[in-house]
Protein backbone atom coordinates (compact mmCIF):
# COMPACT_ATOMS: atom_id res chain seq x y z
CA UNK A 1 172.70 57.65 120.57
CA UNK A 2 169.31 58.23 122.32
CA UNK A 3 167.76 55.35 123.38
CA UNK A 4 164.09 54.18 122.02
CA UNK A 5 162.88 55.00 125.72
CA UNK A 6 163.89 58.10 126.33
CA UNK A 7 161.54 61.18 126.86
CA UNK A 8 162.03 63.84 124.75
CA UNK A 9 162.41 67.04 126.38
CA UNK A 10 162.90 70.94 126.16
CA UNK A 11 164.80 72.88 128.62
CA UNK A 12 163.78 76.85 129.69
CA UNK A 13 166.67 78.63 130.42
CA UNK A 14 167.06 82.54 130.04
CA UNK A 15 169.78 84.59 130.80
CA UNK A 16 169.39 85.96 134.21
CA UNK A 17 166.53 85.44 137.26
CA UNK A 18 163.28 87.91 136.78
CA UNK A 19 163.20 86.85 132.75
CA UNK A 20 159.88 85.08 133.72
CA UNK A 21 161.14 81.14 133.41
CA UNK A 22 158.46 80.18 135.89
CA UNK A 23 155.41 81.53 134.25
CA UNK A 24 156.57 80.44 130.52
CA UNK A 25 157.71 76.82 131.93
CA UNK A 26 153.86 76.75 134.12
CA UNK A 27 152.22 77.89 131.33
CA UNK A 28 153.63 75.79 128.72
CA UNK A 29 153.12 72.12 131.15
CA UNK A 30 149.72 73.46 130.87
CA UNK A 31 149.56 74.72 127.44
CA UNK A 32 150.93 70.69 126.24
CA UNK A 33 148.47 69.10 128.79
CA UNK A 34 145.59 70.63 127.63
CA UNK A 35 147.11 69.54 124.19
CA UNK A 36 146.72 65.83 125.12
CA UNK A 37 150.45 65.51 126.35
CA UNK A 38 151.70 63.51 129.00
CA UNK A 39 154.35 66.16 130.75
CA UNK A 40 157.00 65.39 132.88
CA UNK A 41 157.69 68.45 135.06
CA UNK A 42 161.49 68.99 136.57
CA UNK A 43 162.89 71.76 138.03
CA UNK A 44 166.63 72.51 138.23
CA UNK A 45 168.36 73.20 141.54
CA UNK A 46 167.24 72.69 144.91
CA UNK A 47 163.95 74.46 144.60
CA UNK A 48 160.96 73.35 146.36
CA UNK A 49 158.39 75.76 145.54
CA UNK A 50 158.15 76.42 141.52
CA UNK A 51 157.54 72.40 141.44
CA UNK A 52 154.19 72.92 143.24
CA UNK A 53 153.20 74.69 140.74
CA UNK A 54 154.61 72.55 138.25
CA UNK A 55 152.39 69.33 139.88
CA UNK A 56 149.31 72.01 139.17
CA UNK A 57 149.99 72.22 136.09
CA UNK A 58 151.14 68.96 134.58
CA UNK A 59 149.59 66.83 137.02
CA UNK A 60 152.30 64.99 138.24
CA UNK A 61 154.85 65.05 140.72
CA UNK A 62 156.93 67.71 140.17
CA UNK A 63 160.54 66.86 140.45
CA UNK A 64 164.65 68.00 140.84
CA UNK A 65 167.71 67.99 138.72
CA UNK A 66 170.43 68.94 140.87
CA UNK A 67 174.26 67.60 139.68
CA UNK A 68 175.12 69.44 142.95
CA UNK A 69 173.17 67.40 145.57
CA UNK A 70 173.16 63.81 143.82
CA UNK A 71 176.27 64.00 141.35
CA UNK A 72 176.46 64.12 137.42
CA UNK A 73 176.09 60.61 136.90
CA UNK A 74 172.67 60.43 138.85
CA UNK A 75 170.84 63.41 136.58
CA UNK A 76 169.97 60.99 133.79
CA UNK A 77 168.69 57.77 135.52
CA UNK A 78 166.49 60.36 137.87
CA UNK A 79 165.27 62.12 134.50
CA UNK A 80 164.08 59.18 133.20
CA UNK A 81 162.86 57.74 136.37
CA UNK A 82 160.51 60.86 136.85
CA UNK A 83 159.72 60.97 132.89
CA UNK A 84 158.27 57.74 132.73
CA UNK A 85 154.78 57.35 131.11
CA UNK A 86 155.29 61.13 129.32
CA UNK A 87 155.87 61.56 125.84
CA UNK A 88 157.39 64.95 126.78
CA UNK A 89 159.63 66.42 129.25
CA UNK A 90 159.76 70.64 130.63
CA UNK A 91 162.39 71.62 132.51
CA UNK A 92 162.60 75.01 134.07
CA UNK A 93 165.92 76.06 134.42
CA UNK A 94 167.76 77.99 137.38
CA UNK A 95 169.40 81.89 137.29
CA UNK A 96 171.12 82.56 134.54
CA UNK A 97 171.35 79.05 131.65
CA UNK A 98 175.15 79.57 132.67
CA UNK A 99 175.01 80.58 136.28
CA UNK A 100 175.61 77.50 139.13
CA UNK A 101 177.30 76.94 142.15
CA UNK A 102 180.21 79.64 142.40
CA UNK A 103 183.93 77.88 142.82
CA UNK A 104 187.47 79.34 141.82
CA UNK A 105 187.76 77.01 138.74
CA UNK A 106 185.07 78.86 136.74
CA UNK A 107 184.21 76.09 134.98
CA UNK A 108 182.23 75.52 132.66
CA UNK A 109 179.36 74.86 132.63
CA UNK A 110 178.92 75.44 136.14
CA UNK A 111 178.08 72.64 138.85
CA UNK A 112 174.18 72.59 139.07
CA UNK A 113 173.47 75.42 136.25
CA UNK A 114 170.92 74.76 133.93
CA UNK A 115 173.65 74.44 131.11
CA UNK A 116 174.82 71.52 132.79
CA UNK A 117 171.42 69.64 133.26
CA UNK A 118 170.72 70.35 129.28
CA UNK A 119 174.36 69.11 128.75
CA UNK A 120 173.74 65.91 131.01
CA UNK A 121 170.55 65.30 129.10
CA UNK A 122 171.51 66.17 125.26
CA UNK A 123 168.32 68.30 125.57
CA UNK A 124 167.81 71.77 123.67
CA UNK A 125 167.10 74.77 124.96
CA UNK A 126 164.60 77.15 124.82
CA UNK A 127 165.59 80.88 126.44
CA UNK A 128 163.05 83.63 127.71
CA UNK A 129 164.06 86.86 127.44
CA UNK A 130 162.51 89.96 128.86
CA UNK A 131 162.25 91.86 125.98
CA UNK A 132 161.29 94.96 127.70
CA UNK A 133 163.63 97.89 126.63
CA UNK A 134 165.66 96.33 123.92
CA UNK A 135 165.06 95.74 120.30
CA UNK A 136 167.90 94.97 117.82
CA UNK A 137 170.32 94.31 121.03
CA UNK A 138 168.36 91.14 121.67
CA UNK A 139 170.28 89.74 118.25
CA UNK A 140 173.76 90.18 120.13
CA UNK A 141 172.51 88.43 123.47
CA UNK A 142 171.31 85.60 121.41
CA UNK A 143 174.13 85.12 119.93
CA UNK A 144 176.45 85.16 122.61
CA UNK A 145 174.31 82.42 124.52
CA UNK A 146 174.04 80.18 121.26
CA UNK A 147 177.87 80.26 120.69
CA UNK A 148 179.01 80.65 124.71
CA UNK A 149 179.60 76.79 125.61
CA UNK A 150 179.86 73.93 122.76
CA UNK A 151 177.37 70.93 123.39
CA UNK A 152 174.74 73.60 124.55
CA UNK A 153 172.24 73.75 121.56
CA UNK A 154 170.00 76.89 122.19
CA UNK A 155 167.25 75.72 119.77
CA UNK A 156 164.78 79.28 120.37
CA UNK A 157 163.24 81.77 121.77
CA UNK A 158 160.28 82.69 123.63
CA UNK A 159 159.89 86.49 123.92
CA UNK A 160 158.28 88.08 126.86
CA UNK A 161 157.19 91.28 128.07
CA UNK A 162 157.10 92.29 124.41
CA UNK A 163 155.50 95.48 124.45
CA UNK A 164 153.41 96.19 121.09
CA UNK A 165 153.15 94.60 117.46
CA UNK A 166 155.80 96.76 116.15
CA UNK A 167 158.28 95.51 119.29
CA UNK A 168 157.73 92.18 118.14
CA UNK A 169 158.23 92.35 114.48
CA UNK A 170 161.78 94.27 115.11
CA UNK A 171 162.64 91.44 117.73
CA UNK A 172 161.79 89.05 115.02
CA UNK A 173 163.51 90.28 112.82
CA UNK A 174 166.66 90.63 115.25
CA UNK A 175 166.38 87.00 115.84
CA UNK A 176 166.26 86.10 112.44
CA UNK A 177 169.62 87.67 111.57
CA UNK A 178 171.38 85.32 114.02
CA UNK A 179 169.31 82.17 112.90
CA UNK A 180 167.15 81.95 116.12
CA UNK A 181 163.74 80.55 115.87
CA UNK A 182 161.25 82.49 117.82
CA UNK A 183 158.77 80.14 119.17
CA UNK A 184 156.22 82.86 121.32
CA UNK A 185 156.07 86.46 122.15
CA UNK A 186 154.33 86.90 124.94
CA UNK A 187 152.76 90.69 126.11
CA UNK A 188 153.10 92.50 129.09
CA UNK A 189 150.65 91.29 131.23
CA UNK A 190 150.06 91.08 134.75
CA UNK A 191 147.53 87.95 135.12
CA UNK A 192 149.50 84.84 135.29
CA UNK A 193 151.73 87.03 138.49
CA UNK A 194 152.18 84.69 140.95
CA UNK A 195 152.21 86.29 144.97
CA UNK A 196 155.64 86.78 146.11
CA UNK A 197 157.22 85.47 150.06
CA UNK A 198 159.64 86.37 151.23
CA UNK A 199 161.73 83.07 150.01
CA UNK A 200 160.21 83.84 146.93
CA UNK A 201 156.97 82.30 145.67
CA UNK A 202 154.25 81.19 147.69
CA UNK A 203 153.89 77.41 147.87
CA UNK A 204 150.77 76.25 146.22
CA UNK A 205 149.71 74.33 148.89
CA UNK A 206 149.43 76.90 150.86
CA UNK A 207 147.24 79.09 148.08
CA UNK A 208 145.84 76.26 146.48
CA UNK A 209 142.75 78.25 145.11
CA UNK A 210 144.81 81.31 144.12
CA UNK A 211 147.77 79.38 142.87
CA UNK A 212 145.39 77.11 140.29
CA UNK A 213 143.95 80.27 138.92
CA UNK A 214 147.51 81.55 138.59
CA UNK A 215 148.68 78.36 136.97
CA UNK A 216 145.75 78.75 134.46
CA UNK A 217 146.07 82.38 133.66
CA UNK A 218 149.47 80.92 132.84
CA UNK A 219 148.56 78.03 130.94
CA UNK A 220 145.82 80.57 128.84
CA UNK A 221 148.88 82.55 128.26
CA UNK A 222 151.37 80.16 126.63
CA UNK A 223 148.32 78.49 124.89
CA UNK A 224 147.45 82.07 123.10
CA UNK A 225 151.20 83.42 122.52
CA UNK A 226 153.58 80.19 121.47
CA UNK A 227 153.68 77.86 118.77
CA UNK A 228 153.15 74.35 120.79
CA UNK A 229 153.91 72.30 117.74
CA UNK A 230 157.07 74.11 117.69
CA UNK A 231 158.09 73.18 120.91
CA UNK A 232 157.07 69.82 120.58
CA UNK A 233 159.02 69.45 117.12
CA UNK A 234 162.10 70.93 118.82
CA UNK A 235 162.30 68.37 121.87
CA UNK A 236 165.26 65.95 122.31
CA UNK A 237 166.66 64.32 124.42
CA UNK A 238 170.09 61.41 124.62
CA UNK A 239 170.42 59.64 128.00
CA UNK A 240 171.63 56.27 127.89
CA UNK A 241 171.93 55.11 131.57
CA UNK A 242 168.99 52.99 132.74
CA UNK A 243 165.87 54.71 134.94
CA UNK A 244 166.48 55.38 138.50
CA UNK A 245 164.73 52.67 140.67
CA UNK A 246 164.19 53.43 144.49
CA UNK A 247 163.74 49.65 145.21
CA UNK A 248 167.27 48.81 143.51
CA UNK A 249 168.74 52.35 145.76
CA UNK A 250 167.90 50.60 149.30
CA UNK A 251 167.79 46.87 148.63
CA UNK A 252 164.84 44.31 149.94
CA UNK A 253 162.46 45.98 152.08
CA UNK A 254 163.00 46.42 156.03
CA UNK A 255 160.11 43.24 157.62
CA UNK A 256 157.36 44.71 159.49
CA UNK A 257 156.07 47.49 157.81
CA UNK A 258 156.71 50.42 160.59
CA UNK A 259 154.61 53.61 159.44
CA UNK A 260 156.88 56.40 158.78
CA UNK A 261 154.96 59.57 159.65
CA UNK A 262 155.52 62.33 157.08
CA UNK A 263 154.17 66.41 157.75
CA UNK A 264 152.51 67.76 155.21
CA UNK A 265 150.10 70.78 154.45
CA UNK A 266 150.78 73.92 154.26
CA UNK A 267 153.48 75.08 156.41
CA UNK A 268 155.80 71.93 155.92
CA UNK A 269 156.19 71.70 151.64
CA UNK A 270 159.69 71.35 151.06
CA UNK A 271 160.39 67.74 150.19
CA UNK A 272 161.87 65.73 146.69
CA UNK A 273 159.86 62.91 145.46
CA UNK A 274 161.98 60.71 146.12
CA UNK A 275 161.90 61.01 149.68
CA UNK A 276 158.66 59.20 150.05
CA UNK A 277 159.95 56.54 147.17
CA UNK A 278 162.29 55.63 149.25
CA UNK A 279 160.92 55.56 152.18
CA UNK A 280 157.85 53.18 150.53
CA UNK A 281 160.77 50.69 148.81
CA UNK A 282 162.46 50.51 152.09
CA UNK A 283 159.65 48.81 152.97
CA UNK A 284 158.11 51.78 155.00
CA UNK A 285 154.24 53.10 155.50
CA UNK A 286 154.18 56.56 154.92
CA UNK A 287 151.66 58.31 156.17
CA UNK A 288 150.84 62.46 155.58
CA UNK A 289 149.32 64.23 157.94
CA UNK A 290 148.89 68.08 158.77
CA UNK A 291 150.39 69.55 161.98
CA UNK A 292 148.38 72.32 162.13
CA UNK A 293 145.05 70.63 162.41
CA UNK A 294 145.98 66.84 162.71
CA UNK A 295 146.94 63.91 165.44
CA UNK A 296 150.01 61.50 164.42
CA UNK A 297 148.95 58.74 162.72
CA UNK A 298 147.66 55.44 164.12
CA UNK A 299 151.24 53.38 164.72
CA UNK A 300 153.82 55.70 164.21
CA UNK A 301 157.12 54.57 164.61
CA UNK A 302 159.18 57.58 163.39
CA UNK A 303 158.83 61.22 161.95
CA UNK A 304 159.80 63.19 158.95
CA UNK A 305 159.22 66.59 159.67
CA UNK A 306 160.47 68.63 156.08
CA UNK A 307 161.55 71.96 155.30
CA UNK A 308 158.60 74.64 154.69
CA UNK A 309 156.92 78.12 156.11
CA UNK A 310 156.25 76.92 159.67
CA UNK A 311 157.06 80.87 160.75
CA UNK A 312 154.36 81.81 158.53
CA UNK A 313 151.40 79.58 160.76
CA UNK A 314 153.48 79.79 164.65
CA UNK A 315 149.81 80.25 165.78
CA UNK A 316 148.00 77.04 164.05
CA UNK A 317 151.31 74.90 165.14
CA UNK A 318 151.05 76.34 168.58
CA UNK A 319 147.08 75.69 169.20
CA UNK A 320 147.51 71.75 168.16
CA UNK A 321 148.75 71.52 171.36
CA UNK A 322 147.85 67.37 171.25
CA UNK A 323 150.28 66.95 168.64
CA UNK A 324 152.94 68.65 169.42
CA UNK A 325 152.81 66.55 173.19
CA UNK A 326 152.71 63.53 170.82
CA UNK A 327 155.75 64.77 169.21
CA UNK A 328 157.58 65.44 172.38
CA UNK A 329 156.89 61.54 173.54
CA UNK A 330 157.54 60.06 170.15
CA UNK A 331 161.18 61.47 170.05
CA UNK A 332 161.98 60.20 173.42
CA UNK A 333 161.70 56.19 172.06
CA UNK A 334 161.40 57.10 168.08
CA UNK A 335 163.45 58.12 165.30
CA UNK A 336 162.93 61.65 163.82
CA UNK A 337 164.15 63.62 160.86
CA UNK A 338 163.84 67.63 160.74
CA UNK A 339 165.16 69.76 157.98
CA UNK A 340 165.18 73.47 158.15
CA UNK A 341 161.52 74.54 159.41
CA UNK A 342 161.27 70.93 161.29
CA UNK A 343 164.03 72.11 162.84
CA UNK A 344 162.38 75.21 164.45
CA UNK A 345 159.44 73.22 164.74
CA UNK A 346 161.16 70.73 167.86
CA UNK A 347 162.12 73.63 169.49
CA UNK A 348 160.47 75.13 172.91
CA UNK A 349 159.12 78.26 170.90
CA UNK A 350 158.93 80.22 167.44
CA UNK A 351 158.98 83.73 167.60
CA UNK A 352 157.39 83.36 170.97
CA UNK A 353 154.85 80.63 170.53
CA UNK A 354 154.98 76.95 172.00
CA UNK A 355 156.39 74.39 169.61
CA UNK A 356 157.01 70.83 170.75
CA UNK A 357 159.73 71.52 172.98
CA UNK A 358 161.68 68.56 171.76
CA UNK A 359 165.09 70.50 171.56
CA UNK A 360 165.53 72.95 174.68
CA UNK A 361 166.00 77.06 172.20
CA UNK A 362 164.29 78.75 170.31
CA UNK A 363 163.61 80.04 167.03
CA UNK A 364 163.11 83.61 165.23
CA UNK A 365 162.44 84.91 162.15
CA UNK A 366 165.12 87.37 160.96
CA UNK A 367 165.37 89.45 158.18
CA UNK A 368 168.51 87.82 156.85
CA UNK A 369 168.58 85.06 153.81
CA UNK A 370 170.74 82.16 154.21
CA UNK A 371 171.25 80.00 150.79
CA UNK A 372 173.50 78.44 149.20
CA UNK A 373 175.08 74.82 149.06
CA UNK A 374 177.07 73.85 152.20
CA UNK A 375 179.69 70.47 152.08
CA UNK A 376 178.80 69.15 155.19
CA UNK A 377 180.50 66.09 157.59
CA UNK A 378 178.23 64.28 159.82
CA UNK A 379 179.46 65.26 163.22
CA UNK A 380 178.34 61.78 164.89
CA UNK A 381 176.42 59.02 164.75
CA UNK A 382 172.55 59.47 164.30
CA UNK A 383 169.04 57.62 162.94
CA UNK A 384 170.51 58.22 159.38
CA UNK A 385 174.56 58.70 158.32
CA UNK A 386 177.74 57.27 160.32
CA UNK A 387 180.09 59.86 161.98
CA UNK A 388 182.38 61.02 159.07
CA UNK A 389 179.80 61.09 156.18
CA UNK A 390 180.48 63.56 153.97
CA UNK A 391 177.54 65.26 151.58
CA UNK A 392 176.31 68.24 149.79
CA UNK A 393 173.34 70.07 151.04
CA UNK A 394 171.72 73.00 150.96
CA UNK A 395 170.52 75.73 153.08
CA UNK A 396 167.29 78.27 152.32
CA UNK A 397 166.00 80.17 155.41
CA UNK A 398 165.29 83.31 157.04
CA UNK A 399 164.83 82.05 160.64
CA UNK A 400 167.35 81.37 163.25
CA UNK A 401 167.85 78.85 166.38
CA UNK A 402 169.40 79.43 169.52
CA UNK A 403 169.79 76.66 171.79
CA UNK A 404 169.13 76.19 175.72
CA UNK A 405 172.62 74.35 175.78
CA UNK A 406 175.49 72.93 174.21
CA UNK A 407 174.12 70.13 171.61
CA UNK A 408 176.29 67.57 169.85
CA UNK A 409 175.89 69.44 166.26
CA UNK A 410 174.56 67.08 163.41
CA UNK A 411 176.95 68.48 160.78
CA UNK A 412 180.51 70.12 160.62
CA UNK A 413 180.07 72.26 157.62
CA UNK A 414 182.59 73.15 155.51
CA UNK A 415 182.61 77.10 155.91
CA UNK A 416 180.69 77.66 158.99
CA UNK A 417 181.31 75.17 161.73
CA UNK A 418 178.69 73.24 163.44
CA UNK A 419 175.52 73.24 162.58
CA UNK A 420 172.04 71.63 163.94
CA UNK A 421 171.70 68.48 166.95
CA UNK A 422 171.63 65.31 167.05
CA UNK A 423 170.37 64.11 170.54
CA UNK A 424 169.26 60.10 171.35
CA UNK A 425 167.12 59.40 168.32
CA UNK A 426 166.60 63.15 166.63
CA UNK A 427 168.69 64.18 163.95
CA UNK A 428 167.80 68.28 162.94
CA UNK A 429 169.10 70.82 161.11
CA UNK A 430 168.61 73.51 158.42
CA UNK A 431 170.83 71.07 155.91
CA UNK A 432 168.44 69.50 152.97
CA UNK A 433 169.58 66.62 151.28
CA UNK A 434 168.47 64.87 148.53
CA UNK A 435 167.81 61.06 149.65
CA UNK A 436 168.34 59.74 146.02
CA UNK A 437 172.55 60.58 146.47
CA UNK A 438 172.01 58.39 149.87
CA UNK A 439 169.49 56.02 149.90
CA UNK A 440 171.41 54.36 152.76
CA UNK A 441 170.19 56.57 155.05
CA UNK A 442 166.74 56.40 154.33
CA UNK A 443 166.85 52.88 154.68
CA UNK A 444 168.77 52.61 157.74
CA UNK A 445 165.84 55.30 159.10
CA UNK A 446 162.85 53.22 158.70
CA UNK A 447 165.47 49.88 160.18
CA UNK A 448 165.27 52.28 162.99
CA UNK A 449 161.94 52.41 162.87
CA UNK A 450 161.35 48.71 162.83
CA UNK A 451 163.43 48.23 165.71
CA UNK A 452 161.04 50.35 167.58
């Protein structure tokens, strides 16, 4: 039974990557904002760049479903944490509406795909498909995603790339015959593109004038090609488990306040919501700041230093030369936390150019992708997790560490062996976690901190 307090919400899935998810899912936050909607943006998976752009359009923190990283019976108390105060929720989906993290079982749905966050959430949903090159075929595909997995209600359709008038009435008229509700058709058009990385989209922080005008090109799109009230009608949603709350995750805050230093701007974006939450209930300061133009913040007693596109500014990082000796003195008496490009951010040099020299290596840009989920073991004790804890993260990079000498590793992954350092008070790696499945650490961070 849904409860009286639940957001009603509409998931976009389609049925493989390149179907354009992102710009319908931008464009519609938009599109329902402009409308006089309060949105709640999510993203499935581990993503941390299309939820930029989702904060640009909705304006609100964009945030993360993942049953991989924090565990089925989290998804609905963080959806309705984040979805408080909106009268309407968009969710972009991930891959494929079927396609998740890849195990022997094949089960179904699949760990983390978006079939299982609509599933979690009783929510319908709404598939893109690239129309380009198909007509009456489109009728079959529908079909076979409406009827593929019971419990998963696809509820329409949003066309795309549709190519002329006469393309769209046949793929009307396709959808008809298998009792799909088109709710858009959207032409080929190039405005709303959005510049490509080579992890994929460029952050909006980084492109902030160039990624609003996207996100409106976007937003003019949806508004001129689907039916709003249609989407709004459609919306559902049945979670009964009671909102996530930070404060009840780590208990009564830590005494003393210690600020909790936080990198932000554009080369260090990749961070959930939650982390700074947390952080705040555990009775933390957080403070932002921007390593490639500012000092630490007054006080600081410890360091987050998140995932991002540090290789892409080695030059910026390496002229703030007072910083990074701040850095280097901080982690000889202070806690600190680096994920992924923190991690090549402590060490002596990237690609050549002085970093903080906090870990003896150094760091390259390669031309190979890691990704994917790792289950991971905490190799010893450290700032955050006992020796022996055992989590899901997940890796996304295309740079490399070597180090000077043997380091005691932070994690034992599953398939791979060790990976990262821990060394006195620094725990790195390329691992990110989500700090809603273990609020324990965050907490026993900024205890750290306290302590001085």
């Amino acid at each position: 039974m849904t409860t009286a307090t639940t957001t009603p919400a509409i998931v976009i899935g389609a049925p493989a990557s390149g179907s354009g998810k992102t710009t319908v899912t931008t464009g519609l936050m938009g599109a329902l904002r402009a409308a006089g909607h309060r949105v709640a943006p999510f993203k499935v998976g581990p993503d941390f760049i299309d939820p930029g752009y989702h904060q640009l359009a909705a304006g609100r923190p964009g945030r993360n479903l993942d049953p991989v990283l924090v565990g089925d019976n989290l998804i609905g108390p963080l959806y309705r944490h984040g979805a408080r105060g909106a009268d309407i929720a968009v969710i972009e989906g991930v891959m494929g509406l079927f396609d998740g993290r890849i195990d022997e079982s094949f089960a179904s749905p699949a760990s983390g795909s978006t079939a299982q966050v609509a599933q979690l959430l009783g929510a319908p949903v709404v598939l893109v498909i690239d129309a380009r090159g198909q007509s009456h075929s489109i009728a079959a595909a529908l079909h076979g995603f409406s009827t593929f997995q019971d419990g998963i209600r696809v509820g329409g359709v949003i066309l795309n790339r549709v190519g002329s008038p006469r393309h769209e009435q046949v793929l009307r008229q396709a959808c008809k015959a298998v009792g799909v509700p088109v709710l858009g058709a959207i032409p080929r058009l190039d405005a709303a593109a959005v510049p490509s990385r080579h992890l994929g989209l460029i952050t909006a922080a980084e492109h902030d004038g160039e990624a609003r005008s996207a996100v409106a090109a976007m937003t003019d799109l949806v508004c001129a090609h689907v039916d709003l009230a249609a989407v709004v009608a459609m919306a559902g949603a049945r979670v009964a488990a009671e909102p996530w709350s930070p404060n009840d995750a780590v208990g009564e805050p830590v005494p003393g306040r210690p600020v909790v230093a936080v990198a932000a701007g554009a080369a260090f974006t990749f961070g959930y919501a939650e982390r700074d939450e947390l952080l705040g209930a555990a009775g933390a300061e957080v403070a932002f700041f921007d390593p490639l133009s500012d000092p630490l913040p007054d006080g600081t007693a410890a360091l987050v230093l998140p995932g991002g596109f540090p290789e892409q500014y080695p030059e910026h990082l390496a002229a703030n030369a007072d910083l990074r000796r701040q850095i280097r003195t901080l982690a000889q008496r202070s806690p600190v936390h680096a994920e992924c490009g923190g991690l090549t951010y402590l060490m002596d040099d990237l690609d050549g150019h002085p970093m903080c020299g906090v870990l003896g290596g150094s760091a390259r840009f390669t031309p190979r992708l890691t990704l994917g989920y790792r289950d991971a073991v905490a190799a010893g004790d450290s700032p955050l997790f006992d020796a022996g804890q055992a989590l899901v993260g997940h890796e996304f990079h295309r740079t490399a560490v070597s180090f000077a000498a043997t380091v005691q590793p932070a994690w034992h992954l599953a398939a791979g062996g060790p990976e990262g350092v821990v060394r006195a008070g620094v725990h790195a790696s390329y691992l990110h976690t989500h700090p809603a499945s273990h609020p324990r650490a965050v907490r026993r961070f900024v205890e750290r901190a306290a302590a001085g």
